[in-house]
Protein backbone atom coordinates (compact mmCIF):
# COMPACT_ATOMS: atom_id res chain seq x y z
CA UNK A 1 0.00 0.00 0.00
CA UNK A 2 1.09 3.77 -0.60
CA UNK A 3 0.28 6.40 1.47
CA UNK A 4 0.66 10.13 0.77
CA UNK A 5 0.80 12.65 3.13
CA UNK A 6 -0.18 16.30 2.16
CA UNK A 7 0.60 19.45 3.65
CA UNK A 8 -0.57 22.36 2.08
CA UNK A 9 0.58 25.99 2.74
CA UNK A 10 -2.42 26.82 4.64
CA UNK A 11 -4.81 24.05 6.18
CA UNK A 12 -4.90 21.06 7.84
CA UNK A 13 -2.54 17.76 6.80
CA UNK A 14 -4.42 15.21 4.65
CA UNK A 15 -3.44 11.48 4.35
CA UNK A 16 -4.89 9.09 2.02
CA UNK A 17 -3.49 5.91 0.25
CA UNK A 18 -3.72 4.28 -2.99
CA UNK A 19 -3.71 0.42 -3.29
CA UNK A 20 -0.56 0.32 -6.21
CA UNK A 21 1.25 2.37 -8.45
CA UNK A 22 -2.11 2.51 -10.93
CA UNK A 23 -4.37 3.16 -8.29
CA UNK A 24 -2.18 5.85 -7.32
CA UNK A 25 -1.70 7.50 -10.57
CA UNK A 26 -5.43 7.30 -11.06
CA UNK A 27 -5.92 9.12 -7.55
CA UNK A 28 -3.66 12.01 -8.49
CA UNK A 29 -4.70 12.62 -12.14
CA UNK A 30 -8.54 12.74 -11.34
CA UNK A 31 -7.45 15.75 -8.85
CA UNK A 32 -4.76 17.34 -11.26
CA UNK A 33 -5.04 20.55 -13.55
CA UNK A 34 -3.32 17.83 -16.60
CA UNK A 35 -4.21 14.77 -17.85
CA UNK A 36 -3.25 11.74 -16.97
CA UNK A 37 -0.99 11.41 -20.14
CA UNK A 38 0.63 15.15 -18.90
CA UNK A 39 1.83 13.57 -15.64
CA UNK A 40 3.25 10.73 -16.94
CA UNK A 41 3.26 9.16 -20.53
CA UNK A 42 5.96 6.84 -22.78
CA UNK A 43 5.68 6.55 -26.70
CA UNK A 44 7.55 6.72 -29.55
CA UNK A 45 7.90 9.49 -32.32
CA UNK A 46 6.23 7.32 -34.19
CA UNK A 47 3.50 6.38 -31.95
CA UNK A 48 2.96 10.77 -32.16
CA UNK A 49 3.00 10.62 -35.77
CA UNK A 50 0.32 7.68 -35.96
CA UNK A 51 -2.10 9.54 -33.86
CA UNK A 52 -1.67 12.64 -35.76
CA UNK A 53 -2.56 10.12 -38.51
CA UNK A 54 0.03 9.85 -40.64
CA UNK A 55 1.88 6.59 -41.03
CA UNK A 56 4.98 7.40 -41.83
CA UNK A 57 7.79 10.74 -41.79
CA UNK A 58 6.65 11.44 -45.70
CA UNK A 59 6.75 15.26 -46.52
CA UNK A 60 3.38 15.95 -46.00
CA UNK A 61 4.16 14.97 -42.63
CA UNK A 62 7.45 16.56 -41.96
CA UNK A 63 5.46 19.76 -43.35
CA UNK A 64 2.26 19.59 -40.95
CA UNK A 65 4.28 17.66 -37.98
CA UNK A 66 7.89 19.09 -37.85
CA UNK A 67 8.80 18.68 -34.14
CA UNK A 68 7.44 15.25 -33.95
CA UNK A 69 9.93 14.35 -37.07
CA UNK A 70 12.84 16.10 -35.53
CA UNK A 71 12.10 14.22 -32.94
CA UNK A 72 12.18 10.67 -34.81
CA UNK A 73 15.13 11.98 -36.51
CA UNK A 74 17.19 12.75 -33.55
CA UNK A 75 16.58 10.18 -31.29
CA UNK A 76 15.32 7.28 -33.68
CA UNK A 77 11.24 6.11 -34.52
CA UNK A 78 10.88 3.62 -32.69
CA UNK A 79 12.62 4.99 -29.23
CA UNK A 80 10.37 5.88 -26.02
CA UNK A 81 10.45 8.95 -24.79
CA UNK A 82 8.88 9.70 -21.74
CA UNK A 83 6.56 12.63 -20.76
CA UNK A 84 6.39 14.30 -17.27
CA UNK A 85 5.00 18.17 -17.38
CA UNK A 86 5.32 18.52 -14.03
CA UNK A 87 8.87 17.41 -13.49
CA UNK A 88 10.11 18.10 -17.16
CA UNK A 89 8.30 21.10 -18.26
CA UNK A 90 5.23 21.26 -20.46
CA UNK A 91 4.96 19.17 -23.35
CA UNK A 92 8.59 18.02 -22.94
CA UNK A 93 9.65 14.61 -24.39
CA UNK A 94 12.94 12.91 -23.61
CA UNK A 95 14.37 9.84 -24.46
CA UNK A 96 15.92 9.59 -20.93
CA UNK A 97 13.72 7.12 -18.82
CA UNK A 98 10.85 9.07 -15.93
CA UNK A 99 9.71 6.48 -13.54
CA UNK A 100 6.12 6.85 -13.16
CA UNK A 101 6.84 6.95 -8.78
CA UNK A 102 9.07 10.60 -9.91
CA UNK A 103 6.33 11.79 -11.93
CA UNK A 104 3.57 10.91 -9.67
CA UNK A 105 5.56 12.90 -6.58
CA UNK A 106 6.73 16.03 -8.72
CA UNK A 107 2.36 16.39 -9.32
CA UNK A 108 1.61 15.99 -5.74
CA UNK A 109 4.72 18.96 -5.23
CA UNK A 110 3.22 21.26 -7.93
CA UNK A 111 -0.02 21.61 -5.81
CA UNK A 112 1.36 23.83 -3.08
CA UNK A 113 2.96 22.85 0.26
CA UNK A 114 4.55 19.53 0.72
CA UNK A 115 4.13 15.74 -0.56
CA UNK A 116 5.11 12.98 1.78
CA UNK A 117 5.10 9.87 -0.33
CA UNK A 118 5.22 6.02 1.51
CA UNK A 119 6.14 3.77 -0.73
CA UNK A 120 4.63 1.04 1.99
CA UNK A 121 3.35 0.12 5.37
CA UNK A 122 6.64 0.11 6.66
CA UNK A 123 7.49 3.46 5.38
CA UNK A 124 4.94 5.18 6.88
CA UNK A 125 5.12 3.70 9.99
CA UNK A 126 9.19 4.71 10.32
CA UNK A 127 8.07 8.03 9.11
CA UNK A 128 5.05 8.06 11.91
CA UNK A 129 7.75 6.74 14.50
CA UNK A 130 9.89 9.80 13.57
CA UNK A 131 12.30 8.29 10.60
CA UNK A 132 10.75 11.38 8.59
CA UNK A 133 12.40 14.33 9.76
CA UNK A 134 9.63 16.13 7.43
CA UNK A 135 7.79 15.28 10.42
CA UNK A 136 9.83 16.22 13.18
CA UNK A 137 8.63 19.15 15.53
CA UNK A 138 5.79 20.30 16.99
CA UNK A 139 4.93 22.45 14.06
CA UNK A 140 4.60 18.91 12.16
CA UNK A 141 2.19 17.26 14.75
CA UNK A 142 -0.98 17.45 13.26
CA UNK A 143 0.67 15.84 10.20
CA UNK A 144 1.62 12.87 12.43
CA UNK A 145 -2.00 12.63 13.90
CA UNK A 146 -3.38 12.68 10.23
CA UNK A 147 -1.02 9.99 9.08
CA UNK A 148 -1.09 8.15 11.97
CA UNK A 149 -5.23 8.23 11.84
CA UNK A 150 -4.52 6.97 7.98
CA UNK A 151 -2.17 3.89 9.76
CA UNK A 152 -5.40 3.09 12.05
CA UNK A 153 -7.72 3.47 9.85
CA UNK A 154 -6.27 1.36 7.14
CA UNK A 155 -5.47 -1.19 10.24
CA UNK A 156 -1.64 -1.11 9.60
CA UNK A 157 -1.04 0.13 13.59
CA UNK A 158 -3.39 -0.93 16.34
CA UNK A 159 -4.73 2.15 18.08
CA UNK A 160 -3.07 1.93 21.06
CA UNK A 161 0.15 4.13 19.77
């Protein structure tokens, strides 16, 4: 399980979880200015050019598509390039591989305030048990309570702590 812990500038924490990877990337697009293919995405130059529908770099496509055939050009037709707007910049493509987990967290940043991301239970129990200096400090205590009511809630700590 992944839990996410969100602070905004002004406000209380919120915690919430998503069951995997998908459900999380499902959980931050439907609450995200982009879509889901702006916060994270792989294709190739050609997959762009087939959904622009033409089938192949022909001059009437190099005329009506030139960035998507520099693109095949430089870095070959078949090679994915990955999209991330809010870590790379909108509309970026780069043939350097964006794990969906760096994507995901640089969306969650872009809102405001901060993103505490879990990866699992264990995690977010360290981090509740102070291994998330984040945390640390009174000033951080109702973002303890509100992941620690997450960790209870969810029945990952009993709620004796």
């Amino acid at each position: 399980m992944i839990h996410v812990l969100e602070l905004p500038p002004a406000g209380m924490p919120r915690a919430w979880f998503a069951h995997d990877e998908a459900d999380l990337a499902r959980k931050v697009a439907a609450t995200d200015a982009l879509q889901p293919w702006e916060i994270h995405d792989v294709l190739t130059p050609q997959e762009l050019l087939a959904a622009s529908g033409h089938d192949a770099p022909d001059a009437a496509a190099r005329a009506a598509l030139p960035a998507i055939c520099a693109l095949g050009d430089a870095h070959g037709w078949h090679t994915p390039l990955y999209r991330a707007d809010h870590l790379l910049g909108r509309g970026v493509l780069r043939p350097e591989p964006v794990p969906p987990r760096e994507a995901l967290a640089a969306a969650l940043s872009a809102r405001g305030g901060m993103a505490c991301l879990y990866w699992s239970d264990a995690e977010a129990i360290a981090a509740f048990e102070g291994a998330d200096p984040r945390l640390a400090g009174e000033a951080r205590w109702w973002a303890r309570r509100a992941l620690h009511q997450q960790l209870v809630e969810l029945e990952v700590l009993a709620d004796d702590q």
